[in-house]
Protein backbone atom coordinates (compact mmCIF):
# COMPACT_ATOMS: atom_id res chain seq x y z
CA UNK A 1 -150.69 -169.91 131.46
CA UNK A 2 -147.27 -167.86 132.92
CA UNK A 3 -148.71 -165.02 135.34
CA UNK A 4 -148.06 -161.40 134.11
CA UNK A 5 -145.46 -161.08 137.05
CA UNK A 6 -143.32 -163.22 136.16
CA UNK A 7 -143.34 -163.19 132.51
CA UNK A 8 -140.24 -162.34 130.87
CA UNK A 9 -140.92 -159.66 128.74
CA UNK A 10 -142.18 -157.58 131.80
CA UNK A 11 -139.16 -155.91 132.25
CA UNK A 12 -138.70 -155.42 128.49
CA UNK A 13 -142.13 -154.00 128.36
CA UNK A 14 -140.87 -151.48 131.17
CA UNK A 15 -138.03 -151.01 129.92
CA UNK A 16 -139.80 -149.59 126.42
CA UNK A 17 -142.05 -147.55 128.48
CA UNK A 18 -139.68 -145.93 130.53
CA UNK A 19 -137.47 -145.11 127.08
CA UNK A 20 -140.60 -143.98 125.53
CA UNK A 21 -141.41 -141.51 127.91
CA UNK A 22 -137.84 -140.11 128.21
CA UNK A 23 -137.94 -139.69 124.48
CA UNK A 24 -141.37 -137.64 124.74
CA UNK A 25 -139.70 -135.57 127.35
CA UNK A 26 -136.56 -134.76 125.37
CA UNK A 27 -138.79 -134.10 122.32
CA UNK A 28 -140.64 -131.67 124.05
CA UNK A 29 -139.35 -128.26 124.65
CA UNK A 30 -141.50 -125.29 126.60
CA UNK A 31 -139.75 -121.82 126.17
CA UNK A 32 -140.59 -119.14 128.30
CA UNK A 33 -141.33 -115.83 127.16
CA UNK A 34 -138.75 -113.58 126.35
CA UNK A 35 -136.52 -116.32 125.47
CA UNK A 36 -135.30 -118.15 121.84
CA UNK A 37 -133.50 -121.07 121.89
CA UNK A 38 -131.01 -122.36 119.70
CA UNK A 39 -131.14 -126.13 118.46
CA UNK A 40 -128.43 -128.12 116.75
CA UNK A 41 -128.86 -130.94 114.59
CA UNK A 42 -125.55 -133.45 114.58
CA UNK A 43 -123.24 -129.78 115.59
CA UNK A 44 -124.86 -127.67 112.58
CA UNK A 45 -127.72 -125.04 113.04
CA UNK A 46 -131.28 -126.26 112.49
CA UNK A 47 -133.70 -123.84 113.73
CA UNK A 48 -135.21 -121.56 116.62
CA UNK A 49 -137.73 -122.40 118.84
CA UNK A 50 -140.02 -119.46 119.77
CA UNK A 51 -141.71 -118.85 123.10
CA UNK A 52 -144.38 -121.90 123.91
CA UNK A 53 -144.39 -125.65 123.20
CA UNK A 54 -141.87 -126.99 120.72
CA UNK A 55 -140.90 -130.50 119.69
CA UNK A 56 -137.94 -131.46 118.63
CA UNK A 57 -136.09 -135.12 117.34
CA UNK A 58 -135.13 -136.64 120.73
CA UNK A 59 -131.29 -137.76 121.02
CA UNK A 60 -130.58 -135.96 117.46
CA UNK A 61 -131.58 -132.20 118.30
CA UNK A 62 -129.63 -130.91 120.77
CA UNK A 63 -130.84 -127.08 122.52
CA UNK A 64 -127.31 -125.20 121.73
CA UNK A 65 -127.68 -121.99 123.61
CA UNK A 66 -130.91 -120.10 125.31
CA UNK A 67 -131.11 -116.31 123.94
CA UNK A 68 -133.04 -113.50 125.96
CA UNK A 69 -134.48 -111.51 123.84
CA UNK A 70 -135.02 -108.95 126.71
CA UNK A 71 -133.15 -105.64 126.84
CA UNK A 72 -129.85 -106.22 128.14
CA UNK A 73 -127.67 -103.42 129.95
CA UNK A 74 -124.01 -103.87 129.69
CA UNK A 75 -121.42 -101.82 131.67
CA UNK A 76 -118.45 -100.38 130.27
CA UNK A 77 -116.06 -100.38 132.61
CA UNK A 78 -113.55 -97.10 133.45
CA UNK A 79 -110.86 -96.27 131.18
CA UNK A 80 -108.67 -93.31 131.04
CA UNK A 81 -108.45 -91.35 127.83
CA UNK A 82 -106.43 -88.97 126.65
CA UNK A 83 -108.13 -85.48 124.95
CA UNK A 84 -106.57 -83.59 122.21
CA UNK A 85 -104.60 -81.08 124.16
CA UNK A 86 -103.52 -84.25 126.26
CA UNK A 87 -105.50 -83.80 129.44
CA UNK A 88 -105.98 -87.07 131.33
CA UNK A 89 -109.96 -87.62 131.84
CA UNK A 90 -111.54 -90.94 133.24
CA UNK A 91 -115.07 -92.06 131.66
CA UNK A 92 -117.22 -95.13 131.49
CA UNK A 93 -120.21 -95.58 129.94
CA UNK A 94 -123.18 -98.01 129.69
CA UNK A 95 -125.44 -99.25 126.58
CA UNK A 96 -128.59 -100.74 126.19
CA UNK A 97 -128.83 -103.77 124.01
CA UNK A 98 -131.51 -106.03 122.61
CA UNK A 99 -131.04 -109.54 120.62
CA UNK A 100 -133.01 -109.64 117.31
CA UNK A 101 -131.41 -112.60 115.34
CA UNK A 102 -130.70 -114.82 118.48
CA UNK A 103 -128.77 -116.80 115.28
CA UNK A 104 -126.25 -114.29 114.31
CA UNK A 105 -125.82 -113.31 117.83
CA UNK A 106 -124.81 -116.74 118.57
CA UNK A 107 -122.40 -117.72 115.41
CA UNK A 108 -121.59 -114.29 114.34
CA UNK A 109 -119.23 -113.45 117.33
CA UNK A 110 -117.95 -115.68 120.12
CA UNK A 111 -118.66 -113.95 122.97
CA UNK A 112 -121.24 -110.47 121.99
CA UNK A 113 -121.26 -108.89 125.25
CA UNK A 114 -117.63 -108.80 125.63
CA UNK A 115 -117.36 -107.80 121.66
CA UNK A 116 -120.11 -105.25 122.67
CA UNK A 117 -118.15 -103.35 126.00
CA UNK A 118 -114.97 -103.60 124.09
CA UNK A 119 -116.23 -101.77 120.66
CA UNK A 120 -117.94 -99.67 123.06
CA UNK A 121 -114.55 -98.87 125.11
CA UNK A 122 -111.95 -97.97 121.61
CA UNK A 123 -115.17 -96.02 120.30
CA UNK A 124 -115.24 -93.50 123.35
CA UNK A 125 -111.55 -93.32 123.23
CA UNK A 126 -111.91 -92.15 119.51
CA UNK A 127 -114.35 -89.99 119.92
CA UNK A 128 -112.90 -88.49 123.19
CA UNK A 129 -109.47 -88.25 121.51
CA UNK A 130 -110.35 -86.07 118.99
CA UNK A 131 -112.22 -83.34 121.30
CA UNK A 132 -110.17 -80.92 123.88
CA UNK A 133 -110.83 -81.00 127.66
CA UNK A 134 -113.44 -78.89 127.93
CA UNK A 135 -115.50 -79.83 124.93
CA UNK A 136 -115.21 -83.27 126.38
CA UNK A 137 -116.72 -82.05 129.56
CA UNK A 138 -119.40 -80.23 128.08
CA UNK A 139 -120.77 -82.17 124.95
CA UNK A 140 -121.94 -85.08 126.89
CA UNK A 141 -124.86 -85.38 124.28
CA UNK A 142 -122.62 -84.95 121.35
CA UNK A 143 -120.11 -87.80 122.43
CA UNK A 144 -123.50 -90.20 122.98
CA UNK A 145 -124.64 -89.26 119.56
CA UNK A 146 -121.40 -90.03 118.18
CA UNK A 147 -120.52 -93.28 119.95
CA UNK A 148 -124.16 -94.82 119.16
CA UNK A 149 -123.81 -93.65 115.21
CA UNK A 150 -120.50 -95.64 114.73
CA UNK A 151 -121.40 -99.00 116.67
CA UNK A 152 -125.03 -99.58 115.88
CA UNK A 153 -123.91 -100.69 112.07
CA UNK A 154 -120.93 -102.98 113.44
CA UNK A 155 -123.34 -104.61 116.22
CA UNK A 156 -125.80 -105.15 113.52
CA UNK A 157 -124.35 -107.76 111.50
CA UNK A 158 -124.23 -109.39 115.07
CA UNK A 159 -128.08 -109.27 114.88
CA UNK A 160 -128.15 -106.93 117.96
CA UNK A 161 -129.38 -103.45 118.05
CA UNK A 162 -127.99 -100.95 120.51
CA UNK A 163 -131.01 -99.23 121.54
CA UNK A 164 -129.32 -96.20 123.44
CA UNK A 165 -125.43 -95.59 124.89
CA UNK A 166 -125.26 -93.18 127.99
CA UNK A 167 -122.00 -91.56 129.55
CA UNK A 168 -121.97 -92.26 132.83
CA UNK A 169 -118.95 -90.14 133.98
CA UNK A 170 -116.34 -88.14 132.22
CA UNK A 171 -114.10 -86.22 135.23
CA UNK A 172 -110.35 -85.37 135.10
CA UNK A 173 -107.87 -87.76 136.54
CA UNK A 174 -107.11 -87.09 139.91
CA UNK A 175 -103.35 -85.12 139.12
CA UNK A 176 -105.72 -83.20 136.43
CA UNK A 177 -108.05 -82.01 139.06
CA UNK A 178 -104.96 -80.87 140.98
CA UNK A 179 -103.74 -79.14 138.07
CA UNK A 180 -107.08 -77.48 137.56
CA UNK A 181 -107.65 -76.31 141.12
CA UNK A 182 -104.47 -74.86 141.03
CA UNK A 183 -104.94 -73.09 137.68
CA UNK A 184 -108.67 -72.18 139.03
CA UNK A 185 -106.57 -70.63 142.33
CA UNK A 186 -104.18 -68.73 140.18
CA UNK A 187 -106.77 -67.68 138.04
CA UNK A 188 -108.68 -66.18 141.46
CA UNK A 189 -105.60 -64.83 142.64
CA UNK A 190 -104.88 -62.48 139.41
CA UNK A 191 -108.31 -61.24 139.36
CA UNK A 192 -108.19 -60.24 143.04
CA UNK A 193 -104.57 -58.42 142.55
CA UNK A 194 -106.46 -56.63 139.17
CA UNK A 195 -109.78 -55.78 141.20
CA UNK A 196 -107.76 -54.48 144.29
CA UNK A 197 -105.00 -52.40 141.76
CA UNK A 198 -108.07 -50.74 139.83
CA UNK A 199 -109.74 -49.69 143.29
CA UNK A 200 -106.81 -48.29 144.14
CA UNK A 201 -105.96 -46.55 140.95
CA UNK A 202 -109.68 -45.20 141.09
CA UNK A 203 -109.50 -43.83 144.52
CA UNK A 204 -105.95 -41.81 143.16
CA UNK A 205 -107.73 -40.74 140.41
CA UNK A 206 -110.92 -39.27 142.69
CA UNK A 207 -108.16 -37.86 145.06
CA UNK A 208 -106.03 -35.82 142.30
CA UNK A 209 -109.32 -34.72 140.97
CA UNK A 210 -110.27 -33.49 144.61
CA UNK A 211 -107.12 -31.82 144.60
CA UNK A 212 -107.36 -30.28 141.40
CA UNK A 213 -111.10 -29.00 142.12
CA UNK A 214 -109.79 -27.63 145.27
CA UNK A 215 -107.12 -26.02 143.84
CA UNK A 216 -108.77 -24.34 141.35
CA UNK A 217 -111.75 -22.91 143.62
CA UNK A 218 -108.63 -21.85 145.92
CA UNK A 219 -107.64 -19.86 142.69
CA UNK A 220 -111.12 -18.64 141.90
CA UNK A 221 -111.47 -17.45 145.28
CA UNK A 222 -107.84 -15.65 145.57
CA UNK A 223 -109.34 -14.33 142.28
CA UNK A 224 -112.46 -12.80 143.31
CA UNK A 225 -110.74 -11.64 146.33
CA UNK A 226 -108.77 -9.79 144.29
CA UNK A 227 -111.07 -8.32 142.54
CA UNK A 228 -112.86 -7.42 145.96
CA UNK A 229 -109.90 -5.51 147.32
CA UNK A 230 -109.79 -3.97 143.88
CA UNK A 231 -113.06 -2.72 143.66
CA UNK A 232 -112.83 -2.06 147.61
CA UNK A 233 -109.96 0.36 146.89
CA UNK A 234 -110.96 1.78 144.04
CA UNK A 235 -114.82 2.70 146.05
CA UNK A 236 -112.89 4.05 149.00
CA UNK A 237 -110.37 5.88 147.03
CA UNK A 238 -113.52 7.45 144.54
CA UNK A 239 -115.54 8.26 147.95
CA UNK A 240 -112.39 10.11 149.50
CA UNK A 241 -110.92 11.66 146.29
CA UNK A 242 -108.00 10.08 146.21
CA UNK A 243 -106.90 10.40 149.70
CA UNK A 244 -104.09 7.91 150.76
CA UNK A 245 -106.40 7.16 153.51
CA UNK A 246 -108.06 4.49 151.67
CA UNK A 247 -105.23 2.81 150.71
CA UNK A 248 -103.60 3.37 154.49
CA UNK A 249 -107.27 1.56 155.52
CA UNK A 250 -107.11 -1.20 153.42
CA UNK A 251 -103.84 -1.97 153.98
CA UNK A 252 -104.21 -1.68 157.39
CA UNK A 253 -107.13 -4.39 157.67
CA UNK A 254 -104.88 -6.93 155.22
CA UNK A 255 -102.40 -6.53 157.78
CA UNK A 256 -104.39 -6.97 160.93
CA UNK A 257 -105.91 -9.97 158.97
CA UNK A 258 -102.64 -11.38 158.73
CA UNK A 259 -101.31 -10.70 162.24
CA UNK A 260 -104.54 -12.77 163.17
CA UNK A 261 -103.35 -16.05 161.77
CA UNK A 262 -100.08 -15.62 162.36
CA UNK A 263 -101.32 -15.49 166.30
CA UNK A 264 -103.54 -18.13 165.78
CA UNK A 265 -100.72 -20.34 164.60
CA UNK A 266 -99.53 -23.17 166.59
CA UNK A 267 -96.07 -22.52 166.10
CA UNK A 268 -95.94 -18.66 167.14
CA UNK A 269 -95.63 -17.40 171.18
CA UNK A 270 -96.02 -13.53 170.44
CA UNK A 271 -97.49 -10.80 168.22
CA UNK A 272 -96.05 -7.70 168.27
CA UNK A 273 -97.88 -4.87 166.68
CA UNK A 274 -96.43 -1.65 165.91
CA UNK A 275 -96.80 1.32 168.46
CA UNK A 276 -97.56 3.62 165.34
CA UNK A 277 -99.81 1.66 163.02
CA UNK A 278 -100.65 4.54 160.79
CA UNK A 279 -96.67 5.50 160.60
CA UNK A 280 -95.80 1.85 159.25
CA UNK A 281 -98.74 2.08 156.30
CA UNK A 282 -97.09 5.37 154.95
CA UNK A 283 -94.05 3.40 154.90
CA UNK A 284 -95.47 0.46 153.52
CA UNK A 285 -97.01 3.75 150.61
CA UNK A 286 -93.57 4.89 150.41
CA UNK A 287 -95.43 8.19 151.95
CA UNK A 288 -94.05 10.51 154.60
């Protein structure tokens, strides 16, 4: 009888193991969770292996591609875009993806992420296009609305669903920003030289009122003064029955009056005053 050890179909024997073994281990496939995997048979699509143990025909199936079927973010990088009234803004963006037909996403476009940022990119610059500067600025929530609503159909037939877009930036270029602050300045500038003209038109105004009020009490006043000396005259000349006395006294008092400022002036040195006071009334009366 040969021994085991050196029987010739030892090494065959091992040699059958061994190949068996690598065969179970090819056939056997473990996918993780949150993962699909793609198998080929001979270079054409046979099926998709879910999370957990799968088998599959050793040296004829062949894993083409691994799928997550996790949320995926993908950035869209910066791109300057033109708005309708030709202002130069810079904007990027980012989406949220998520692989339901792992098969689609696979043979339905080469390379979906870089189909994905690119539809993403001409969509913005659309949607941006068509919108002035400051709507573009302000309707950050419009421009998401818009940009999800016209990829989500496209990206479907990719078996992907975009699960939410956001703007990350939209700001001016940086010669647009210089254009603005100096429009912003300008804008400053006039409203100063308005505020500062109307303050000064206002204070005129209040002056030439003050001016008219005074000069119209001056008038009321010279008025009722009037109409003092008047009634002045006419009590002294009804007391002294018509006696040119009165009038001599009330001229005389107007005239003292008035030789009082004129000595109070800065501009005046002497007062003379007439040696016969009561002589110069009469000739003031035309009276001898």
């Amino acid at each position: 009888m040969i021994p085991l050890e050196n029987s010739p179909a030892l090494p065959i024997a091992v040699f059958v193991l061994i190949g068996v073994v690598v065969t179970l281990v090819a056939g056997i496939k473990i996918v993780p969770q949150g993962e699909e995997w793609i198998v080929e048979r001979l270079g054409k699509y046979r099926t998709t292996l879910r999370p957990g143990l799968n088998l599959i025909v050793p040296f004829i199936d062949k894993i083409r591609a691994k799928m997550t079927t996790r949320d995926i973010i993908l950035d869209v990088a910066k791109q300057e875009v033109i708005t309708k009234d030709n202002a130069v803004i810079i904007t990027n963006a980012v989406s949220f993806i998520k692989i339901t037909d792992p098969k689609k996403a696979l043979y339905g476009v080469e390379n979906f992420k870089l189909a994905i940022q690119n539809l993403v990119m001409t969509t913005l610059r659309s949607i941006i296009g068509e919108m002035k500067l400051d709507e573009a600025l302000s309707n950050r929530e419009t421009i998401k609305a818009k940009l999800k609503g016209q990829i989500v159909d496209d990206v479907a037939d990719w078996g992907i669903t975009v699960k939410t877009v956001e703007i990350q930036d939209i700001t001016p270029s940086p010669s647009m920003q210089q254009a603005m602050e100096q429009q912003a300045a300008a804008e400053r500038e006039r409203r100063a030289v308005e505020t500062r003209a109307e303050g000064e038109k206002n204070a005129m105004i209040l002056v030439a009122d003050g001016k008219l009020e005074a000069a119209k009490r001056e008038a009321q006043a010279q008025v009722k003064l009037a109409e003092a000396s008047a009634e002045a005259i006419g009590t002294i000349s009804g007391s002294m029955k018509g006696d040119q006395l009165s009038a001599m006294f009330l001229l005389g008092d107007r005239y003292i009056e008035s030789l009082k400022k004129l000595s109070e002036s800065e501009n005046s040195k002497f007062v003379l005053y007439p040696a016969d006071l009561q002589s110069t009334l009469r000739g003031i009366l035309g009276k001898s």
